[in-house]
C-alpha atoms as a PDB file:
ATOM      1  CA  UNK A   1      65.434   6.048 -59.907  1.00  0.00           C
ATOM      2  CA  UNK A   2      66.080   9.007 -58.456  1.00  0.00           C
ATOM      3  CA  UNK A   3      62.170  10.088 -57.490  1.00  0.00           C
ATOM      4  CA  UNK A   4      62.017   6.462 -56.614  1.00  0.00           C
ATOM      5  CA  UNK A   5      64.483   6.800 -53.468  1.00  0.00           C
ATOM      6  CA  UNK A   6      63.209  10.194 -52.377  1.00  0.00           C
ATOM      7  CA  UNK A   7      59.586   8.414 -52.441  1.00  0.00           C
ATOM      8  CA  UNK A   8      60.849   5.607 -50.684  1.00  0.00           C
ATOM      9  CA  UNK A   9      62.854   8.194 -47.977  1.00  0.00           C
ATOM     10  CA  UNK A  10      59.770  10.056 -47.241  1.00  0.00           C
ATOM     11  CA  UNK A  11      57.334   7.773 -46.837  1.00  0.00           C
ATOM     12  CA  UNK A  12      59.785   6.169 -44.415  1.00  0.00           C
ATOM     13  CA  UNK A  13      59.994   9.784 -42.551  1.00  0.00           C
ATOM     14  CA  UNK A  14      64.061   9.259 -42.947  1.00  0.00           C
ATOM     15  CA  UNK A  15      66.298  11.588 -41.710  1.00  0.00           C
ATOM     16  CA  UNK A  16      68.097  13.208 -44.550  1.00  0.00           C
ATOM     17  CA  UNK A  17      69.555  15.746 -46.618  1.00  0.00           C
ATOM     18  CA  UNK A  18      70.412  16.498 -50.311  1.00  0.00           C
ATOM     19  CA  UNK A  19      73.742  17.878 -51.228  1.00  0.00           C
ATOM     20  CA  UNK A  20      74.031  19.368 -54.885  1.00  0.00           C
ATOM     21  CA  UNK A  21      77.571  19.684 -56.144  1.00  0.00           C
ATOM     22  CA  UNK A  22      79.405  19.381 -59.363  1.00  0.00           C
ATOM     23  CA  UNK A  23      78.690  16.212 -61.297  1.00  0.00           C
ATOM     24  CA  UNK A  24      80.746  13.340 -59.763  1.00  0.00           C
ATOM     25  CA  UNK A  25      80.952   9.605 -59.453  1.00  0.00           C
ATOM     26  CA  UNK A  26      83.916   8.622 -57.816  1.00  0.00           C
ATOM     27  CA  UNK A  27      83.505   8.150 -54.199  1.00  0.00           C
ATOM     28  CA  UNK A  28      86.713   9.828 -53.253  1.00  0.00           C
ATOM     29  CA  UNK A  29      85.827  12.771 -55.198  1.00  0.00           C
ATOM     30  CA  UNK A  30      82.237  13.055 -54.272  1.00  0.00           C
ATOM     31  CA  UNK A  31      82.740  12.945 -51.121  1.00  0.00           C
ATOM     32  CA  UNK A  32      85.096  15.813 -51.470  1.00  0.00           C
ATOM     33  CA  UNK A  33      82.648  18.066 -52.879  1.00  0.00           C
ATOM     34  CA  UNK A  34      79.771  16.583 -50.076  1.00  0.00           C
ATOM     35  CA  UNK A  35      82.608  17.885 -47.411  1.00  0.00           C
ATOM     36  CA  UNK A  36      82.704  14.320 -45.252  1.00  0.00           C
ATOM     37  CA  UNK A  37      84.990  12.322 -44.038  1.00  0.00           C
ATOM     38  CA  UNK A  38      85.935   9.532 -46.607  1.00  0.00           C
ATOM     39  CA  UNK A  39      84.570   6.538 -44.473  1.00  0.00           C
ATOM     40  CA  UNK A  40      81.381   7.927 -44.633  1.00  0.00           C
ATOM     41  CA  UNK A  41      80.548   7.493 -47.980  1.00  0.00           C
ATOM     42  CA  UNK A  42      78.762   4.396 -49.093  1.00  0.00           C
ATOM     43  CA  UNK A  43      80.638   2.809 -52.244  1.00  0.00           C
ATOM     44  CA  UNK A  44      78.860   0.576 -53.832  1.00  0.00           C
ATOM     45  CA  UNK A  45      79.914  -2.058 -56.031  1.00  0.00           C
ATOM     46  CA  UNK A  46      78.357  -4.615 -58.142  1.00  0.00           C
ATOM     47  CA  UNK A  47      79.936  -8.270 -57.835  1.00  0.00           C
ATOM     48  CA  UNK A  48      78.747 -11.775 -59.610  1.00  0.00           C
ATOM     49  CA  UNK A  49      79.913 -14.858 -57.076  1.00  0.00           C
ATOM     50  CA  UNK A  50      80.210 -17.917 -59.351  1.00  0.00           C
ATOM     51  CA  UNK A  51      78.122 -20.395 -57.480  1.00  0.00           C
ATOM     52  CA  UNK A  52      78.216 -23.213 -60.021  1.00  0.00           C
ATOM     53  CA  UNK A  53      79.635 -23.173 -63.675  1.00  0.00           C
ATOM     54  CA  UNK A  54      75.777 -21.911 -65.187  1.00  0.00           C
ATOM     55  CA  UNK A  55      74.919 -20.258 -61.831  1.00  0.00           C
ATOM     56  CA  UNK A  56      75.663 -16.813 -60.018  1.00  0.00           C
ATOM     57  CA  UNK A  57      74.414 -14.315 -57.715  1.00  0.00           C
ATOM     58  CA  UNK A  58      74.542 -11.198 -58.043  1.00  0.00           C
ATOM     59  CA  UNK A  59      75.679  -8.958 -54.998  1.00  0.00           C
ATOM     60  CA  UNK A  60      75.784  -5.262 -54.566  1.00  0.00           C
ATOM     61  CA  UNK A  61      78.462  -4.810 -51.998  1.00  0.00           C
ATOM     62  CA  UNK A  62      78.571  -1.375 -50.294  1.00  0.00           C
ATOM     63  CA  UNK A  63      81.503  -0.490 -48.368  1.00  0.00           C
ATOM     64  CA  UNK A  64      83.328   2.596 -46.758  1.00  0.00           C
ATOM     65  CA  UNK A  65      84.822   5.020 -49.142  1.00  0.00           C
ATOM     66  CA  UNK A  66      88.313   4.336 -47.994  1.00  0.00           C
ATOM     67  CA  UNK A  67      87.813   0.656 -48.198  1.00  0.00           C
ATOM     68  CA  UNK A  68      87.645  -2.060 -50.790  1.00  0.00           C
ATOM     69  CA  UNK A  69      85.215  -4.768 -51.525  1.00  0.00           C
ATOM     70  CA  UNK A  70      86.774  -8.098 -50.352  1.00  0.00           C
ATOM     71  CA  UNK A  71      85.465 -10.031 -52.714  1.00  0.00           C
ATOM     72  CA  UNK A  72      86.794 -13.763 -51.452  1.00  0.00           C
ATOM     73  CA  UNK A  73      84.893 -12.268 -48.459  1.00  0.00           C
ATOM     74  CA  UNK A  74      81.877 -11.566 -51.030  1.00  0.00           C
ATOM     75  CA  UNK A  75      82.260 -15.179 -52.694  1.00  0.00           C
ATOM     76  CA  UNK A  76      82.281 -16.932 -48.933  1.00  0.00           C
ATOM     77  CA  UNK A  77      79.094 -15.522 -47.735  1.00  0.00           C
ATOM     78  CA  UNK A  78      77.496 -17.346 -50.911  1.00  0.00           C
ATOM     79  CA  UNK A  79      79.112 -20.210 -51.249  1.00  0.00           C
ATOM     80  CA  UNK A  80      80.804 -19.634 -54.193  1.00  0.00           C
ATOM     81  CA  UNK A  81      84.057 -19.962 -56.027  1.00  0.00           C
ATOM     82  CA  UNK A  82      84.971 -17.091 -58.252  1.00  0.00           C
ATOM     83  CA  UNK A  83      83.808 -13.353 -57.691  1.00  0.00           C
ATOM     84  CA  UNK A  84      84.608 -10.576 -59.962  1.00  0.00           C
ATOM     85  CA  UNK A  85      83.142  -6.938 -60.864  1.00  0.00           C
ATOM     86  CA  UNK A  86      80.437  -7.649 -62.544  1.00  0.00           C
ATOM     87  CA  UNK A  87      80.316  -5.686 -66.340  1.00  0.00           C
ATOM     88  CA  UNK A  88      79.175  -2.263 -66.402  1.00  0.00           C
ATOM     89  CA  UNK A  89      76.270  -2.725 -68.436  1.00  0.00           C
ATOM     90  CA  UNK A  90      74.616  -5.635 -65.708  1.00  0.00           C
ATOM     91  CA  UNK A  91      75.765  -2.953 -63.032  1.00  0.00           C
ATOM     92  CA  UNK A  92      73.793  -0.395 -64.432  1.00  0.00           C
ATOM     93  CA  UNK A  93      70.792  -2.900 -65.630  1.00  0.00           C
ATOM     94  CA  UNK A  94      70.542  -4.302 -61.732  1.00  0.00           C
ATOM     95  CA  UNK A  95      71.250  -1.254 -60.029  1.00  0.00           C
ATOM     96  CA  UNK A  96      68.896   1.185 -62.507  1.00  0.00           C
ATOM     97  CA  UNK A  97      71.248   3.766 -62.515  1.00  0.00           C
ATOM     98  CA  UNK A  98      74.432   4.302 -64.079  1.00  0.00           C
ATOM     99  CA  UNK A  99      77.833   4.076 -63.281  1.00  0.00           C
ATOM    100  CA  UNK A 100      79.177   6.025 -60.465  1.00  0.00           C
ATOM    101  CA  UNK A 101      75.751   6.879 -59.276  1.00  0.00           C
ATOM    102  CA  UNK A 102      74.816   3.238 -57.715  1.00  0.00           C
ATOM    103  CA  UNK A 103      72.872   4.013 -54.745  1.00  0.00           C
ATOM    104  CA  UNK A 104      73.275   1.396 -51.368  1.00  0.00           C
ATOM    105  CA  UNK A 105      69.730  -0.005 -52.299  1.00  0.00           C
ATOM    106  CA  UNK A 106      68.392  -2.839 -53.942  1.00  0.00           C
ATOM    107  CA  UNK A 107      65.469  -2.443 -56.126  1.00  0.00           C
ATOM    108  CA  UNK A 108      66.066  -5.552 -57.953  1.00  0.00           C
ATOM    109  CA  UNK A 109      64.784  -8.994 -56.733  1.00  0.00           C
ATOM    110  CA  UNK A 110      68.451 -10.467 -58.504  1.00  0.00           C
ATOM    111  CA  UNK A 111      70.215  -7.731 -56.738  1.00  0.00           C
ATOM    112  CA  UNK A 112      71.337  -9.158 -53.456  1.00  0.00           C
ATOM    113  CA  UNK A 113      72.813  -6.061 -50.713  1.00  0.00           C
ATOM    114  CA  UNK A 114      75.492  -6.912 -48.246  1.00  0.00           C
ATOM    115  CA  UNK A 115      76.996  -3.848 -46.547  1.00  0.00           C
ATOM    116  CA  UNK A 116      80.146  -4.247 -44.226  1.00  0.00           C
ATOM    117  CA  UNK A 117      79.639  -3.446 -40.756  1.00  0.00           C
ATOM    118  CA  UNK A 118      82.540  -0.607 -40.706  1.00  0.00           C
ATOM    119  CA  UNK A 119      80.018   1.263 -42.530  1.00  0.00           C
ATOM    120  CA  UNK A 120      77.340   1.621 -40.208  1.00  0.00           C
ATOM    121  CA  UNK A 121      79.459   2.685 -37.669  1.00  0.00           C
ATOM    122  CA  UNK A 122      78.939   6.725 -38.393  1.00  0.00           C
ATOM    123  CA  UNK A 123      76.021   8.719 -37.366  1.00  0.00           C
ATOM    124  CA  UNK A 124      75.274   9.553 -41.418  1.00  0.00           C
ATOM    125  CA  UNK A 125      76.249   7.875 -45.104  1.00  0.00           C
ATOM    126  CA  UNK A 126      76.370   9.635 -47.772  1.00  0.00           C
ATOM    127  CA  UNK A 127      75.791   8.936 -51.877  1.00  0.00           C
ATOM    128  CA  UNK A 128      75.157   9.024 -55.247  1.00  0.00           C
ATOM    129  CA  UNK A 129      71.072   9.498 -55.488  1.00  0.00           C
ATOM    130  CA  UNK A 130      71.153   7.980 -58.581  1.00  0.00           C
ATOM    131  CA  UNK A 131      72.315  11.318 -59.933  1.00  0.00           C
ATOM    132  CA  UNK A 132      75.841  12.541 -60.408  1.00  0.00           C
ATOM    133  CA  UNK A 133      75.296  16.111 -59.402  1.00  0.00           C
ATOM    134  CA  UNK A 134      73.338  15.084 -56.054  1.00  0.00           C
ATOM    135  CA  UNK A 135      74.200  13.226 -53.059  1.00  0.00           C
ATOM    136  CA  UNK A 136      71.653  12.190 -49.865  1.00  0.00           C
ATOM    137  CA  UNK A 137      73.151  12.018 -46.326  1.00  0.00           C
ATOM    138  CA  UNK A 138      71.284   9.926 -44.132  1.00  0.00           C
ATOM    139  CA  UNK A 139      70.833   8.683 -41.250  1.00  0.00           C
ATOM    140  CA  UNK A 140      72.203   5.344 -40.736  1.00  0.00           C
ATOM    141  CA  UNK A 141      69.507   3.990 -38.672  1.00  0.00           C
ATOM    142  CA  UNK A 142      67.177   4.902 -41.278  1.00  0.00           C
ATOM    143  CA  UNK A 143      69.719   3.532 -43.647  1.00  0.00           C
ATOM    144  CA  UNK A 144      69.674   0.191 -41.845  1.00  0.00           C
ATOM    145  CA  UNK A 145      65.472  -0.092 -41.390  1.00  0.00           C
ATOM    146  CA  UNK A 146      64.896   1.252 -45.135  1.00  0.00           C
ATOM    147  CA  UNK A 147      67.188  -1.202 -46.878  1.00  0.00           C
ATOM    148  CA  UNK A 148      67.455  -4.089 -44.536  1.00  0.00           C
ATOM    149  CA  UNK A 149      70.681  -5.346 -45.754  1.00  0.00           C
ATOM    150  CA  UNK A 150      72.820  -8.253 -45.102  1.00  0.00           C
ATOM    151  CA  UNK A 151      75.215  -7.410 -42.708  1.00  0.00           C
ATOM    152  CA  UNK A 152      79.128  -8.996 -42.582  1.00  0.00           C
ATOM    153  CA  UNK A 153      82.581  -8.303 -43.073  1.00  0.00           C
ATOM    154  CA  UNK A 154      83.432  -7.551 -46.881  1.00  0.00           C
ATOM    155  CA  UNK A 155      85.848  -4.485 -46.899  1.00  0.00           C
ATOM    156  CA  UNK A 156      89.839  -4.688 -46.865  1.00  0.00           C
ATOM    157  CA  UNK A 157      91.603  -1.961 -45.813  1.00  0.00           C
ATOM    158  CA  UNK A 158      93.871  -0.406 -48.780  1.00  0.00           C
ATOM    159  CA  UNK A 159      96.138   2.463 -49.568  1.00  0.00           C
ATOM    160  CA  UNK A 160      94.384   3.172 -52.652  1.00  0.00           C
ATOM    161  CA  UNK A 161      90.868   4.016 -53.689  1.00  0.00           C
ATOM    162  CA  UNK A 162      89.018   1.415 -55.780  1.00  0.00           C
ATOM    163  CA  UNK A 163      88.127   3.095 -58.829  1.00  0.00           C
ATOM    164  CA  UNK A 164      85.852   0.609 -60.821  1.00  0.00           C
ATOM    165  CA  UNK A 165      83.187   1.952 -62.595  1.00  0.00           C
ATOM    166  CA  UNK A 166      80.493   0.253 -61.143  1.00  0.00           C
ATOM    167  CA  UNK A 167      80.233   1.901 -57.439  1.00  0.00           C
END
């Protein structure tokens, strides 16, 4: 996954750079060690909205760092009645990398990206590639025409740092 997103960066002549640091996937951590502001980083978190009993969706929410993912916010963009995590092994399977190194990119056709608009608000995000001991920081615009994602609110402001496995 990882030569997959540098592929995908440079044929798209992004902006960005690669930050090695100690292996890390918490956001709050990482972004530590990447030396950025905390609301630059691009958590990302896998949700399943119930849409009917049999029926779900499958959303990867990316948020700021020092945010959470709303996830009645989440649930009311599809429709849908209950929204949880979803388990770390669909995470992984969806996302194609594991825990902690979930980059804000959707390579799966089930794999639907929303990103909250407090996110693009910086210059540069910064993640996981797909690697715990390497982060990109790029350019937001580039961000937004490489990844295309659905735009809307979906982060809650909190006093603590979501630590689920699955961003």
């Amino acid at each position: 996954m990882y030569q997959r997103l540098i592929g995908l960066l440079d044929s798209n002549q992004a902006r960005y750079r690669l930050i090695d640091h100690v292996a890390e996937g918490r956001t709050d951590l990482a972004s530590v060690l990447r030396g950025h502001p905390l609301e630059q980083a691009a958590k990302c978190i896998v949700v399943r909205v119930s849409i009917t009993k049999r029926v779900g969706k499958y959303v990867l929410a990316v948020v700021p760092g020092d945010r959470q993912v709303d996830l009645e916010a989440v649930g009311a963009l599809f429709g849908g009645g209950r929204t949880a995590f979803a388990t770390p092994e669909i995470a992984e399977r969806l996302a194609g990398s594991v825990c902690g190194t979930v980059m804000p990119l959707s390579f799966h056709p089930d794999l639907h990206l929303v990103v909250d608009e407090g996110l693009i608000l910086t210059e540069e995000i910064y993640f996981n590639a797909a690697r715990l001991d390497r982060s990109v920081a790029l350019s937001t615009p580039d961000y937004l025409a490489i990844a295309q994602p659905q735009l809307a609110a979906i982060a809650t402001a909190g006093d603590r740092v979501l630590t689920h496995s699955a961003r």
